[in-house]
N, C-alpha and C. Protein backbone atom coordinates (compact mmCIF):
# COMPACT_ATOMS: atom_id res chain seq x y z
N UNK A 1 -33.37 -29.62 12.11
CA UNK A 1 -32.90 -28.61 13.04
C UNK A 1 -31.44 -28.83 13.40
N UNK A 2 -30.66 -30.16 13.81
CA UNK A 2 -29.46 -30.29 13.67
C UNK A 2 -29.04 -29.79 12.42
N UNK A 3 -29.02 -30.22 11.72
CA UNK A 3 -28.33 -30.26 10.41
C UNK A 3 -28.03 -28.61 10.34
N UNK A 4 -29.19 -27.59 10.63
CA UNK A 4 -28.84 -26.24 10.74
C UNK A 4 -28.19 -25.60 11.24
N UNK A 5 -28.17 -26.00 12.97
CA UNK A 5 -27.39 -25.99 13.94
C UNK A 5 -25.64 -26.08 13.47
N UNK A 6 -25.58 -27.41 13.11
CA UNK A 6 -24.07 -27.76 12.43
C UNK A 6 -23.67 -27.03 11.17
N UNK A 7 -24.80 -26.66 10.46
CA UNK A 7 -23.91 -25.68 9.61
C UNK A 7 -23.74 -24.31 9.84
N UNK A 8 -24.71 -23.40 10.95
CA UNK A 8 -24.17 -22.43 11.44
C UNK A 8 -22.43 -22.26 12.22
N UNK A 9 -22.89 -23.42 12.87
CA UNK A 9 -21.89 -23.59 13.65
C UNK A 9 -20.25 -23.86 12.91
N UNK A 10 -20.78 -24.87 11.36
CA UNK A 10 -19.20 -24.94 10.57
C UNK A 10 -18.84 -23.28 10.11
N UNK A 11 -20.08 -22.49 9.59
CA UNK A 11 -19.82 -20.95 9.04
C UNK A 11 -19.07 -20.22 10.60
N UNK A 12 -19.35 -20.73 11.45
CA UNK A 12 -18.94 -19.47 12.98
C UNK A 12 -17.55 -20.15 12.69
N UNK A 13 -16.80 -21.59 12.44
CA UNK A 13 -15.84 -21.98 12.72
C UNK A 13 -14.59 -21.23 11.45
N UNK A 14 -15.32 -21.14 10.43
CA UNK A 14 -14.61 -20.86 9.24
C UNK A 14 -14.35 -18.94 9.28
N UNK A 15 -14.92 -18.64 10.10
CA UNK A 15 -15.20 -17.12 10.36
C UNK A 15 -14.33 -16.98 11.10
N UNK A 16 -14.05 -17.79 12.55
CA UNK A 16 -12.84 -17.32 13.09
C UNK A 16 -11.70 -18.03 12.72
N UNK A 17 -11.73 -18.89 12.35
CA UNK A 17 -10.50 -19.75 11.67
C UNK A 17 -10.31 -18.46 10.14
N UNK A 18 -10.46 -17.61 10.06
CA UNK A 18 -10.38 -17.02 8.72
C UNK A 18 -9.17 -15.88 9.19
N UNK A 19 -9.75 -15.18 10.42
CA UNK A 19 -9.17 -13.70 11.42
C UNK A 19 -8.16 -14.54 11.41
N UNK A 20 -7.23 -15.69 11.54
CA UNK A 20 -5.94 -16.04 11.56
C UNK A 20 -5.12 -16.36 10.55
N UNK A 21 -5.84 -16.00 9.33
CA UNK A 21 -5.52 -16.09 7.79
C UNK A 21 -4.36 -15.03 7.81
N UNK A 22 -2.85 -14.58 7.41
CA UNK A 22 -2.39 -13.81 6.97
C UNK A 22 -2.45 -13.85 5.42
N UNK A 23 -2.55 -12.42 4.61
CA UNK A 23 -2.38 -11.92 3.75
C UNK A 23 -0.73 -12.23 2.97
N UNK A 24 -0.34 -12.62 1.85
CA UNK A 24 0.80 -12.67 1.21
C UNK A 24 1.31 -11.12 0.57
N UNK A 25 2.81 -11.17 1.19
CA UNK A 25 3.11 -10.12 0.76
C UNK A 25 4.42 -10.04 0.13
N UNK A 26 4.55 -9.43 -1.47
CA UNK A 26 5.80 -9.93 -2.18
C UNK A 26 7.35 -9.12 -1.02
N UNK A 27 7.95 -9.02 -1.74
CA UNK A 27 9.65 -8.57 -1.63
C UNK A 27 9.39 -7.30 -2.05
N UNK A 28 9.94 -6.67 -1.53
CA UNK A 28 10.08 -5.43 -2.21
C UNK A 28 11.73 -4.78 -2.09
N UNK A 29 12.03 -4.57 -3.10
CA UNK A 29 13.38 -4.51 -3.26
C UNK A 29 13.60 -2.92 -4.02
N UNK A 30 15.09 -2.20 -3.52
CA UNK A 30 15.43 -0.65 -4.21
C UNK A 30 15.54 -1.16 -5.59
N UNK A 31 15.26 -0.25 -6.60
CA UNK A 31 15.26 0.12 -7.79
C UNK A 31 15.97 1.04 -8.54
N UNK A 32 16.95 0.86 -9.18
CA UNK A 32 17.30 2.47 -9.35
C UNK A 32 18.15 2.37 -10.60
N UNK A 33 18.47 3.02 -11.65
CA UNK A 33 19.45 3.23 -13.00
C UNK A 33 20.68 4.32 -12.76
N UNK A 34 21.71 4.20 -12.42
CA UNK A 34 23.08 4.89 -12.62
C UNK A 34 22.85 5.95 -13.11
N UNK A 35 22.47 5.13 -14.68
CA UNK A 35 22.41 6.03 -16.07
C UNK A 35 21.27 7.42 -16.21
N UNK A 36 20.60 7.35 -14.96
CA UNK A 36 19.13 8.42 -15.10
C UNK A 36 20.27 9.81 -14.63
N UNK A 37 19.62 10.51 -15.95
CA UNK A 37 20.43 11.84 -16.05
C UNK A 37 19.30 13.13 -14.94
N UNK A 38 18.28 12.50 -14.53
CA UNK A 38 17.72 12.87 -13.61
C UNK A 38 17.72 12.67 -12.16
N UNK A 39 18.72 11.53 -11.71
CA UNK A 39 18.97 11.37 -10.31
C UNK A 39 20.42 10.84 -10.43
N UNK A 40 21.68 11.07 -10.98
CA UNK A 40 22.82 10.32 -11.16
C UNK A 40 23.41 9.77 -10.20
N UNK A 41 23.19 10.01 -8.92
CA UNK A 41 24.07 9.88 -7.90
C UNK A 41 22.90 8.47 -7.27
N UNK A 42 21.89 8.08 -7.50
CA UNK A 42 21.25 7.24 -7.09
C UNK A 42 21.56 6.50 -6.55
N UNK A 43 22.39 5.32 -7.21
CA UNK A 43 22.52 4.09 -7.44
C UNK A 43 24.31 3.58 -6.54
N UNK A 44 24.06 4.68 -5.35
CA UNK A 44 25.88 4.66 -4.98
C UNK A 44 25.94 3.31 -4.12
N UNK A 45 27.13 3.05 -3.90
CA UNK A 45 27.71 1.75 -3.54
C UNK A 45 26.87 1.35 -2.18
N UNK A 46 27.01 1.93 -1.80
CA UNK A 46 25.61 2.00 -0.28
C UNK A 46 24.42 3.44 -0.01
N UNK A 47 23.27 2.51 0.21
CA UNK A 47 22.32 3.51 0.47
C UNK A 47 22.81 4.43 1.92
N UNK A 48 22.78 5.55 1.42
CA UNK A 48 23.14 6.78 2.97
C UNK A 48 21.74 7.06 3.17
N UNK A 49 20.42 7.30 2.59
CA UNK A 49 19.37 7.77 2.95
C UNK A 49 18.96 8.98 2.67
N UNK A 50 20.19 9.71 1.92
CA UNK A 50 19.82 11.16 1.54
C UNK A 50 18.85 10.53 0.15
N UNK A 51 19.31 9.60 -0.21
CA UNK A 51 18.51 9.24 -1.59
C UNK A 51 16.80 9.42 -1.64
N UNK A 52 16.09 10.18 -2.71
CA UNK A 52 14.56 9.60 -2.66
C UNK A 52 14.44 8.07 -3.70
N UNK A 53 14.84 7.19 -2.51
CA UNK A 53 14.52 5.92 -3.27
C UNK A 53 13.73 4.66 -2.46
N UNK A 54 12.50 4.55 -3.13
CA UNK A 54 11.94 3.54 -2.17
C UNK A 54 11.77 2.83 -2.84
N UNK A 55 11.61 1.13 -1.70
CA UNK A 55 11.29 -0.23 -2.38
C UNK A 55 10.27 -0.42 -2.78
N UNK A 56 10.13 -1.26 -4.05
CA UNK A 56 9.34 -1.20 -5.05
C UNK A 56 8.93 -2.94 -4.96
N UNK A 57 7.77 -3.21 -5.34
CA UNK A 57 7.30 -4.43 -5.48
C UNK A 57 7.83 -5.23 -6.49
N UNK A 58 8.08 -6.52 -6.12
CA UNK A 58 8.49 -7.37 -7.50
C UNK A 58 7.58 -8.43 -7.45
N UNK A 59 6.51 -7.67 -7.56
CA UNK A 59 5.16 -8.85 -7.80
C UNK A 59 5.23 -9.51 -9.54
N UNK A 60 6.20 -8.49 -10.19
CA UNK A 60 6.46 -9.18 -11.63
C UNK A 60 7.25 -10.48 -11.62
N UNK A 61 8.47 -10.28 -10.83
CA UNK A 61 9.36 -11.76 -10.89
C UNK A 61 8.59 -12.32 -10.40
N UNK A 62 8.83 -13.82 -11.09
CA UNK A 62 7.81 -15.19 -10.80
C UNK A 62 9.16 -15.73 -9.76
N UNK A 63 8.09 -15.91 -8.52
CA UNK A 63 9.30 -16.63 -7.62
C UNK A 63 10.40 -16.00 -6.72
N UNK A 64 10.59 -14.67 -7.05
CA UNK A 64 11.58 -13.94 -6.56
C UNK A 64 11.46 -14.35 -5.01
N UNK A 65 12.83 -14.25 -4.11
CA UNK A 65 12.71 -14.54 -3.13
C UNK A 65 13.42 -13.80 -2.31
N UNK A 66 14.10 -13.45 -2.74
CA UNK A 66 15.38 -12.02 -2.55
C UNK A 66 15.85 -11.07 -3.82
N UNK A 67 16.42 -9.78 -3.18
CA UNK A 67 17.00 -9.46 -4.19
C UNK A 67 18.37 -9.02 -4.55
N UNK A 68 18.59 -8.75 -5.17
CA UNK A 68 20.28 -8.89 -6.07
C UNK A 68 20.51 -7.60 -6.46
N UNK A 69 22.06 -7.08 -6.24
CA UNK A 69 22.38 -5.93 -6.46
C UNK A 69 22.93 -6.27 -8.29
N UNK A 70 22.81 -5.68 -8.68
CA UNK A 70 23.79 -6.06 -10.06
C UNK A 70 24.56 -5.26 -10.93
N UNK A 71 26.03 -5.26 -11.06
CA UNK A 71 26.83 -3.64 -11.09
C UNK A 71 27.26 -4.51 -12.56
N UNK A 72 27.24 -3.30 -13.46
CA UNK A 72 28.01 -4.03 -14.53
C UNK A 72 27.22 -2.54 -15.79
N UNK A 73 27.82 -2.87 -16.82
CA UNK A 73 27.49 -2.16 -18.18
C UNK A 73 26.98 -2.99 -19.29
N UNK A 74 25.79 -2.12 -19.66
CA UNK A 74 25.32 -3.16 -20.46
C UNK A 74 24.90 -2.02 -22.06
N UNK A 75 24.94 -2.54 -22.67
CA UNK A 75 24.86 -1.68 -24.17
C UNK A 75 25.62 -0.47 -24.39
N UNK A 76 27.05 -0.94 -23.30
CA UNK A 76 27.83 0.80 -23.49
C UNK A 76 27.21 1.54 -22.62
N UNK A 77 26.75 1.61 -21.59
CA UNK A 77 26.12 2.26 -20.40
C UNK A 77 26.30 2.22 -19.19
């Protein structure tokens, strides 16, 4: 009858010790291509907000911790 007692009692402890568990949640960082002949003006030097651009998950980068703007041309583009 102890022994039952104590393991109800470890399941009640792990139950509320659980409700103080937070959930992990990646970075989510803007996304956007210059080069898209469908939104060109996207990608301007600062977000004004007229943009439809929302942050996107980088649950792909391993590790990511922040994110990085990165201006440059790449394949002539």
């Amino acid at each position: 009858m102890i022994a039952r007692d104590c393991h109800i009692g470890t399941c009640a402890l792990l139950v509320i010790l659980s409700l103080f568990v937070e959930t992990g949640h990646s970075i989510r960082c803007y996304q956007c291509n210059s080069t898209s002949n469908e939104y060109p003006f996207q990608c301007n030097e600062f977000l004004t907000g007229d943009e439809h651009l929302q942050p996107e998950s980088c649950d792909y980068v391993y590790g990511a911790q922040y994110c990085v703007k990165h201006i440059g041309r790449f394949e002539g583009k």
